[in-house]
C-alpha atoms as a PDB file:
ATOM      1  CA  UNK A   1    -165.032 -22.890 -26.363  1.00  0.00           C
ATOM      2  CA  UNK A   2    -168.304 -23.733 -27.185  1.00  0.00           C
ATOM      3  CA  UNK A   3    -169.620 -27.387 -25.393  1.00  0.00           C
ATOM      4  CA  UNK A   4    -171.112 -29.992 -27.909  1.00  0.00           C
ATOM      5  CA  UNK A   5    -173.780 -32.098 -25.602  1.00  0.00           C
ATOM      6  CA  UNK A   6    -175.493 -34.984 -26.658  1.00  0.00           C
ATOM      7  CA  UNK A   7    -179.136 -34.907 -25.888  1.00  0.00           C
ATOM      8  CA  UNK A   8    -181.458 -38.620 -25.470  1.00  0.00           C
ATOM      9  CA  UNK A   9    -184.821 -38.291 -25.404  1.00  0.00           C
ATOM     10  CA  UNK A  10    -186.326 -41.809 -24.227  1.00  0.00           C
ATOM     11  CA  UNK A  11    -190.560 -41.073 -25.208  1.00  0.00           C
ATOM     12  CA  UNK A  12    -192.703 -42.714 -28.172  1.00  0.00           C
ATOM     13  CA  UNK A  13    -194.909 -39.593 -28.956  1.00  0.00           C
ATOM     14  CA  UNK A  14    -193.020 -36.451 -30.488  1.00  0.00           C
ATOM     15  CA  UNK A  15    -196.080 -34.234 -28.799  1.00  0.00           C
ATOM     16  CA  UNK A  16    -195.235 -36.026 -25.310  1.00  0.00           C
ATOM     17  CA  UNK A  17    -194.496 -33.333 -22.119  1.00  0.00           C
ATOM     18  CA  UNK A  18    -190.868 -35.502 -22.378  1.00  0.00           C
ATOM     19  CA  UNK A  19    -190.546 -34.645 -25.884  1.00  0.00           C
ATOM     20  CA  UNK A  20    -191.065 -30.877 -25.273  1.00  0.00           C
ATOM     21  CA  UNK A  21    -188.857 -30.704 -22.686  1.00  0.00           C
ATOM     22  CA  UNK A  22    -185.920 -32.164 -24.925  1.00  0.00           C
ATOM     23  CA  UNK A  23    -186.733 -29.768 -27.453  1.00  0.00           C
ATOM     24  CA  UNK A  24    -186.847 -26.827 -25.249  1.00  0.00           C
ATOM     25  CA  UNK A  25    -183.222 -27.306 -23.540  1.00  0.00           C
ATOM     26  CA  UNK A  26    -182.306 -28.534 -27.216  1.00  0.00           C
ATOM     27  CA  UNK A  27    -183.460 -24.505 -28.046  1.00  0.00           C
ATOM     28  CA  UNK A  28    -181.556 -23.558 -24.575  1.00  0.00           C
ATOM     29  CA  UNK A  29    -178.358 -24.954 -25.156  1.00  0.00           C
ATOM     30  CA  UNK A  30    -177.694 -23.738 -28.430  1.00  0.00           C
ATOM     31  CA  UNK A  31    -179.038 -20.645 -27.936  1.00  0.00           C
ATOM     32  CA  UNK A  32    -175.803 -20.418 -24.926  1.00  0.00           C
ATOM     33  CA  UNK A  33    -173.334 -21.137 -28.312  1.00  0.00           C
ATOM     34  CA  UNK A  34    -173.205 -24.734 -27.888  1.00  0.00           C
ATOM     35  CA  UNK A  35    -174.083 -27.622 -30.295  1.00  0.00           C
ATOM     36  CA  UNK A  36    -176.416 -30.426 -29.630  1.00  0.00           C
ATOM     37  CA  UNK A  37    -176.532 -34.006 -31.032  1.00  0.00           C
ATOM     38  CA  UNK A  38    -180.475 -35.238 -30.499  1.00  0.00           C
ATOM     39  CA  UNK A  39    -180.415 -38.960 -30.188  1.00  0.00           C
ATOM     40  CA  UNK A  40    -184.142 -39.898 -30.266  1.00  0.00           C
ATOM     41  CA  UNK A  41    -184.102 -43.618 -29.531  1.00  0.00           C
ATOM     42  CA  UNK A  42    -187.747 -44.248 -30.386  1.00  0.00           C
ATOM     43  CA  UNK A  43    -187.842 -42.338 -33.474  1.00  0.00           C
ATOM     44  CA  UNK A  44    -184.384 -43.590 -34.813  1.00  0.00           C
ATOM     45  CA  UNK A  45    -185.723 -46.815 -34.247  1.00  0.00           C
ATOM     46  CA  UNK A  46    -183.052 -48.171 -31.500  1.00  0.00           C
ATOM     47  CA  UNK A  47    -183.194 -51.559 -31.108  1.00  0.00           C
ATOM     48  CA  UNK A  48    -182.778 -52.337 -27.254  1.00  0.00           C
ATOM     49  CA  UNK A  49    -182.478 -56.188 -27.428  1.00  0.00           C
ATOM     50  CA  UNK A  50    -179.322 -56.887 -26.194  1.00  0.00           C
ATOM     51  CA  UNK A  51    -177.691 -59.554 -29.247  1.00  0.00           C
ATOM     52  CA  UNK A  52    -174.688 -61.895 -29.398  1.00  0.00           C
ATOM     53  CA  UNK A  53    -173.109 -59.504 -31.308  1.00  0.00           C
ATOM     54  CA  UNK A  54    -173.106 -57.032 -28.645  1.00  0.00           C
ATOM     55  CA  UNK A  55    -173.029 -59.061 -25.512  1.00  0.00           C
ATOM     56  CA  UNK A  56    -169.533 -58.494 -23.539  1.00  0.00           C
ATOM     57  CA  UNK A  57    -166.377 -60.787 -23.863  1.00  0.00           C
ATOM     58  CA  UNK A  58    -164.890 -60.397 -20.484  1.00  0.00           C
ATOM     59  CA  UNK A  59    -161.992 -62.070 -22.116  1.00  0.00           C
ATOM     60  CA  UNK A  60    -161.692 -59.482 -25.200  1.00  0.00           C
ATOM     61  CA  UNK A  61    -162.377 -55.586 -23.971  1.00  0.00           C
ATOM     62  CA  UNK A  62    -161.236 -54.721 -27.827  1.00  0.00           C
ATOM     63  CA  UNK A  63    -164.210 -56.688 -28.889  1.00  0.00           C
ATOM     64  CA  UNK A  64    -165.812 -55.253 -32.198  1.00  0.00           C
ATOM     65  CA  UNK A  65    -169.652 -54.530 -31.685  1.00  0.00           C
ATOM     66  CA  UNK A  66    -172.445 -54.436 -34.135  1.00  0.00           C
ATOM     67  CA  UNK A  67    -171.813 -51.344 -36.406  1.00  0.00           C
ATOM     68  CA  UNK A  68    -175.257 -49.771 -34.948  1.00  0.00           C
ATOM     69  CA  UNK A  69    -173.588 -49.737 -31.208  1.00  0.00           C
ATOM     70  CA  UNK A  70    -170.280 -48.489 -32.753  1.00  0.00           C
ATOM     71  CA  UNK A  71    -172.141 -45.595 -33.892  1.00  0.00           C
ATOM     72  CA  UNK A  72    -173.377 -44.637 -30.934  1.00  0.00           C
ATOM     73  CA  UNK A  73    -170.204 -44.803 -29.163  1.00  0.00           C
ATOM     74  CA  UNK A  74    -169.242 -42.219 -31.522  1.00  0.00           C
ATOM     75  CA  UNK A  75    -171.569 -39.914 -31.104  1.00  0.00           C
ATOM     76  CA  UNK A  76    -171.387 -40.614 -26.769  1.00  0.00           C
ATOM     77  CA  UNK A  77    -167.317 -39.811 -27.784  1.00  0.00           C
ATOM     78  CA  UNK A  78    -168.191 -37.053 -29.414  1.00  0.00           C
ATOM     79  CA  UNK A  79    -169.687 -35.308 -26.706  1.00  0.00           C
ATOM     80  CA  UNK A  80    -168.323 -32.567 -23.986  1.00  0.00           C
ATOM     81  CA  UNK A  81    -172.120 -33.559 -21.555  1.00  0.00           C
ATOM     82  CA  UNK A  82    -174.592 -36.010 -21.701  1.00  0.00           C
ATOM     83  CA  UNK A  83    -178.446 -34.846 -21.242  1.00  0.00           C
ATOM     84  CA  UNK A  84    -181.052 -37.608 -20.871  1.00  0.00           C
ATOM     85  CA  UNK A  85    -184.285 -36.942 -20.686  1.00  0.00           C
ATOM     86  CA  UNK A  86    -186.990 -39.807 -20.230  1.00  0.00           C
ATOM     87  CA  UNK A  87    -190.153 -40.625 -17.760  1.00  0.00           C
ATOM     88  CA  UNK A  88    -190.226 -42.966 -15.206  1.00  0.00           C
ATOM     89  CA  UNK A  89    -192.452 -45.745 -15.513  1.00  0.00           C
ATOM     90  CA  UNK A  90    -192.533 -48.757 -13.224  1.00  0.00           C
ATOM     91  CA  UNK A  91    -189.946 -46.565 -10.876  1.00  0.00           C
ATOM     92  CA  UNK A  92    -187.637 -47.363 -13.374  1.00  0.00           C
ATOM     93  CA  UNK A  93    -186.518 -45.470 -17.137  1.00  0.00           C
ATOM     94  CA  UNK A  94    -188.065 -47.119 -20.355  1.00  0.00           C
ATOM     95  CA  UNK A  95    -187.000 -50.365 -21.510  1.00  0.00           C
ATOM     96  CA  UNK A  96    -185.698 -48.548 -24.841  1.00  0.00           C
ATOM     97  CA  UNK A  97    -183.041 -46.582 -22.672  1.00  0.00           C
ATOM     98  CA  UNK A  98    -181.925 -48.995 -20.090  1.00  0.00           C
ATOM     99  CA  UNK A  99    -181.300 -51.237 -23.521  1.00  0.00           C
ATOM    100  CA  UNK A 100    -179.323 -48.226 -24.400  1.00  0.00           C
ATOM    101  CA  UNK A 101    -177.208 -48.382 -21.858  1.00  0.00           C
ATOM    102  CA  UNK A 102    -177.198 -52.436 -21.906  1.00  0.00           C
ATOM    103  CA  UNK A 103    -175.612 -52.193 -25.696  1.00  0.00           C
ATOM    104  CA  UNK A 104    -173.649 -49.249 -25.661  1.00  0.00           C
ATOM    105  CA  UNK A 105    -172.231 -48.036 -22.622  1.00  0.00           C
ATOM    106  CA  UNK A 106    -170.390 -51.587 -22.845  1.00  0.00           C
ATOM    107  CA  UNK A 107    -167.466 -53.665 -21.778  1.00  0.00           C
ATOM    108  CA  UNK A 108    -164.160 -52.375 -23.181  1.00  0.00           C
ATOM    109  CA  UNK A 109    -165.611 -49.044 -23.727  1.00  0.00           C
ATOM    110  CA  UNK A 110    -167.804 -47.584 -20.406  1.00  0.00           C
ATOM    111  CA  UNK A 111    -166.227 -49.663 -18.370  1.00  0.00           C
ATOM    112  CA  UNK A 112    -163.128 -52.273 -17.705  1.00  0.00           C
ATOM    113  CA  UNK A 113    -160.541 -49.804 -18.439  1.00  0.00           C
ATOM    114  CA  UNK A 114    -157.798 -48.526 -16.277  1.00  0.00           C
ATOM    115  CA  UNK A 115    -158.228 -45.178 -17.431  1.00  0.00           C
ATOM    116  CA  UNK A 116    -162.141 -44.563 -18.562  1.00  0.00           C
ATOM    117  CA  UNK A 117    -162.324 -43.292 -22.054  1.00  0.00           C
ATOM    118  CA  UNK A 118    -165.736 -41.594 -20.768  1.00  0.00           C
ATOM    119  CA  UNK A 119    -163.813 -39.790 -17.911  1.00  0.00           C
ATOM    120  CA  UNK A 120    -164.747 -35.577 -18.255  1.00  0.00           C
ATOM    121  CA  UNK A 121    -167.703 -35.932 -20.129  1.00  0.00           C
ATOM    122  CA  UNK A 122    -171.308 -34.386 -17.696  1.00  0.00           C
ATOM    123  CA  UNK A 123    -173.988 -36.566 -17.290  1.00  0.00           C
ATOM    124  CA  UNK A 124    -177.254 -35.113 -16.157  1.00  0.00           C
ATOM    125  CA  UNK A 125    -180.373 -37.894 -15.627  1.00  0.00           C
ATOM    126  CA  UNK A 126    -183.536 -35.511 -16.016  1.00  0.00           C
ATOM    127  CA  UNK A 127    -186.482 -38.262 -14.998  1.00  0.00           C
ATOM    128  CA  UNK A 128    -190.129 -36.985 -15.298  1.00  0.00           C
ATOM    129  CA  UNK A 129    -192.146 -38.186 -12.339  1.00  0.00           C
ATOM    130  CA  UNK A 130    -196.036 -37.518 -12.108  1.00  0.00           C
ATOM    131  CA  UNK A 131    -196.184 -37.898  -8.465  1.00  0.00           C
ATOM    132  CA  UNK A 132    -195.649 -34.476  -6.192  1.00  0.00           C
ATOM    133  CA  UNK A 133    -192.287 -33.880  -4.535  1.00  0.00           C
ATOM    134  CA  UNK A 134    -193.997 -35.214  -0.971  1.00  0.00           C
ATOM    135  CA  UNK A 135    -195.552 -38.754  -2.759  1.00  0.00           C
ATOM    136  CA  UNK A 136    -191.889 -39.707  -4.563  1.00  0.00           C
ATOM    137  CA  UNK A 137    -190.022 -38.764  -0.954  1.00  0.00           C
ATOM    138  CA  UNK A 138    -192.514 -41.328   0.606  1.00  0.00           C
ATOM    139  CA  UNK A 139    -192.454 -43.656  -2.418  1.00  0.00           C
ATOM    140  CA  UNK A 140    -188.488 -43.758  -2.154  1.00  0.00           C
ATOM    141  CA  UNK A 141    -188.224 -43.538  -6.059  1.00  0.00           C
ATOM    142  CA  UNK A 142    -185.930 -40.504  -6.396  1.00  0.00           C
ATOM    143  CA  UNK A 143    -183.122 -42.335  -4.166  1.00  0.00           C
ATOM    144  CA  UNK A 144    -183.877 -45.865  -6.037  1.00  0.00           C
ATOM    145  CA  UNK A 145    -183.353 -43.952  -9.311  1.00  0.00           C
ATOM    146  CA  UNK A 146    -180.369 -42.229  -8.044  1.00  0.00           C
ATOM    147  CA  UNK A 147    -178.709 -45.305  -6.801  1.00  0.00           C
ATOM    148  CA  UNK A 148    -179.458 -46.746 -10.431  1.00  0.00           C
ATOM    149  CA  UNK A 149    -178.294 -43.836 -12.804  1.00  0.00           C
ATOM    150  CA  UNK A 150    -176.029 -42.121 -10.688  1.00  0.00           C
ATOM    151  CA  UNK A 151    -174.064 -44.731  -8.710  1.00  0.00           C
ATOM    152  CA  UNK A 152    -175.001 -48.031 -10.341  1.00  0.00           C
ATOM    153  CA  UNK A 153    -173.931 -46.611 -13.994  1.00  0.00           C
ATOM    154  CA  UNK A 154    -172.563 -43.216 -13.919  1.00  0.00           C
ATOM    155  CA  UNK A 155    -170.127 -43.668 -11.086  1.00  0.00           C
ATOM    156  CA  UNK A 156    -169.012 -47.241 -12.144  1.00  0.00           C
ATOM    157  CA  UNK A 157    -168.168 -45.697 -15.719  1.00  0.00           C
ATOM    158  CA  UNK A 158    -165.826 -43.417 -14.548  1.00  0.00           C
ATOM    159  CA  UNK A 159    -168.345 -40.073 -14.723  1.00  0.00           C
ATOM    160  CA  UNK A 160    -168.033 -38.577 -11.564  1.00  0.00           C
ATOM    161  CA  UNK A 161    -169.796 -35.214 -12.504  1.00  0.00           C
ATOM    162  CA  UNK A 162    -172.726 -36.972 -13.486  1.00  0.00           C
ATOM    163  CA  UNK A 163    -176.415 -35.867 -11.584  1.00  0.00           C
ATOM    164  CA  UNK A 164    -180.051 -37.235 -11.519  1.00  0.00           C
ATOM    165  CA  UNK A 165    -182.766 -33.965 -11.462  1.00  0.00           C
ATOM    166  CA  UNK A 166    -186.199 -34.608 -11.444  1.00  0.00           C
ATOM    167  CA  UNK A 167    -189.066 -33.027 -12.311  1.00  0.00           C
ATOM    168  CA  UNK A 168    -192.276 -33.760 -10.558  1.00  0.00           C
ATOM    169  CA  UNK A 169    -195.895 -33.102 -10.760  1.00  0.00           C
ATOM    170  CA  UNK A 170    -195.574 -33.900 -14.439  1.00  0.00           C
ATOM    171  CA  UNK A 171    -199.537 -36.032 -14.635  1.00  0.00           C
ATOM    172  CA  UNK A 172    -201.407 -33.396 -16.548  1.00  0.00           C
ATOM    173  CA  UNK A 173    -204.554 -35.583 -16.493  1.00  0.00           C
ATOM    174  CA  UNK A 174    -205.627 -34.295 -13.188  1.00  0.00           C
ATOM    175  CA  UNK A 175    -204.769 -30.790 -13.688  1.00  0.00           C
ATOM    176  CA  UNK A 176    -207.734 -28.865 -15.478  1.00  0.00           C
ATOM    177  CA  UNK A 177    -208.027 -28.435 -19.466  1.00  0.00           C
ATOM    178  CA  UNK A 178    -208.076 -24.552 -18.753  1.00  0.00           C
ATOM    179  CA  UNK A 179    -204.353 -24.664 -16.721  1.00  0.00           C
ATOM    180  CA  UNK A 180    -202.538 -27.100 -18.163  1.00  0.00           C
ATOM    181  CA  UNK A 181    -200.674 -24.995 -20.510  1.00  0.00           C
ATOM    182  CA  UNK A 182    -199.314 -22.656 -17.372  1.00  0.00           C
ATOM    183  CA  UNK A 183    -198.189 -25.826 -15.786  1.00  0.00           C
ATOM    184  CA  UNK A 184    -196.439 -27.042 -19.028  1.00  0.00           C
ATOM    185  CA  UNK A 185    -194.918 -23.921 -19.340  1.00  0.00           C
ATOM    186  CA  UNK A 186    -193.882 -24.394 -15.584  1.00  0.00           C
ATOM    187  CA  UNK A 187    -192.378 -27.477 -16.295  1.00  0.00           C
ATOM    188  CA  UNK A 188    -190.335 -26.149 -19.270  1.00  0.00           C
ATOM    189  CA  UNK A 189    -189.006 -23.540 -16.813  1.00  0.00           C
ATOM    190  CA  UNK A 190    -187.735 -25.436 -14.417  1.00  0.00           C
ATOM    191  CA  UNK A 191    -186.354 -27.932 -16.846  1.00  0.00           C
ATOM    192  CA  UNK A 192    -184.352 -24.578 -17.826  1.00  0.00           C
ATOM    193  CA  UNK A 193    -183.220 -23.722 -14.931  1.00  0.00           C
ATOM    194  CA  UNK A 194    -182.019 -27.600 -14.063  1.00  0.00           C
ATOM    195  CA  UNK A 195    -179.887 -27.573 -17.011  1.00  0.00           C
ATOM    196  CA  UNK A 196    -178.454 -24.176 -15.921  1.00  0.00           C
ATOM    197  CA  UNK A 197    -177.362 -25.498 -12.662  1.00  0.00           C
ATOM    198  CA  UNK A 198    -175.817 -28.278 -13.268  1.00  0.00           C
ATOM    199  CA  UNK A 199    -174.537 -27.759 -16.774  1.00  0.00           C
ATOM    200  CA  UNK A 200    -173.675 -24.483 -16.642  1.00  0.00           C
ATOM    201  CA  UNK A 201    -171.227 -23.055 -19.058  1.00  0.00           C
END
């Protein structure tokens, strides 16, 4: 049976390496049989700011949210695996997608239930790092992020088959005009072959 995945991109610019790489396992995926719902926060003009409306009643997990955040339950529901792409600025994901997570993945529905409702569903974290493999070892940033995504939310919403991969080296600035398209193409690849691994079919 073919595997419907829900795929958040977390980058401003639609020409962005992030961007590509979302639309190139976008292109992957289907072309395996399976369906993909693109969630592009920036362009569908998410609002991160965590309201009244959609701040937790630890007192009511049935509480109704804001019909925006109810929507994108739906579509999280909806889903067999969960691919997020995004960059990592400031060691951390963009402000748009941790809001994401802030209004959505939310009490009464993530999390506070005996029996998660998000329990089954793959989760794979694909962070974009410009640093080499050798500077975010030293840096620590791969483990911080891990703890984050992968324990902190993942884990603690009841997905236990849920992964942070990341791809590094992904600065073009410093890499010459002449070879940045080979290391794009690079990138794309291994991008590929991430989602292959850990979402395989």
């Amino acid at each position: 049976m073919a595997r419907h995945t829900l795929l958040v991109l977390a980058h401003p610019r639609t020409d962005s390496l992030t961007a590509q790489v979302a639309a190139r396992l976008r292109t992957r995926v289907e072309s395996e049989g399976g369906t993909v719902d693109v969630l592009d926060l920036y362009a569908e003009g998410f609002d991160p700011l965590l309201h009244p409306a959609d701040e937790p009643d630890w007192e009511d997990r049935e509480k109704v949210y804001s019909p925006e955040v109810h929507a994108h339950m739906d579509r999280i529901l909806a889903a067999d695996d969960i691919l997020v792409v995004f960059p990592v600025w400031w060691f951390a994901p963009p402000a748009v997608l941790k809001g994401w997570i802030d209004r959505v993945w939310n009490y009464g529905f993530a999390y506070g239930r005996s029996r998660p409702r998000l329990a089954g569903k793959r989760l794979l974290w694909l962070a974009l790092m410009g640093g080499t493999a050798e500077e975010i070892e030293e840096l620590g940033m791969e483990k911080a992020l891990g703890l984050l995504l992968v324990t902190g939310i993942s884990a603690y919403c009841g997905l236990p088959d849920a992964a942070l991969r990341v791809l590094h080296g992904t600065e073009l600035s410093g890499v010459p005009a002449e070879l940045r398209a080979d290391r794009v193409t690079e990138l794309l690849t291994a991008a590929e072959k991430t989602v292959d691994e850990v979402l395989a079919r």
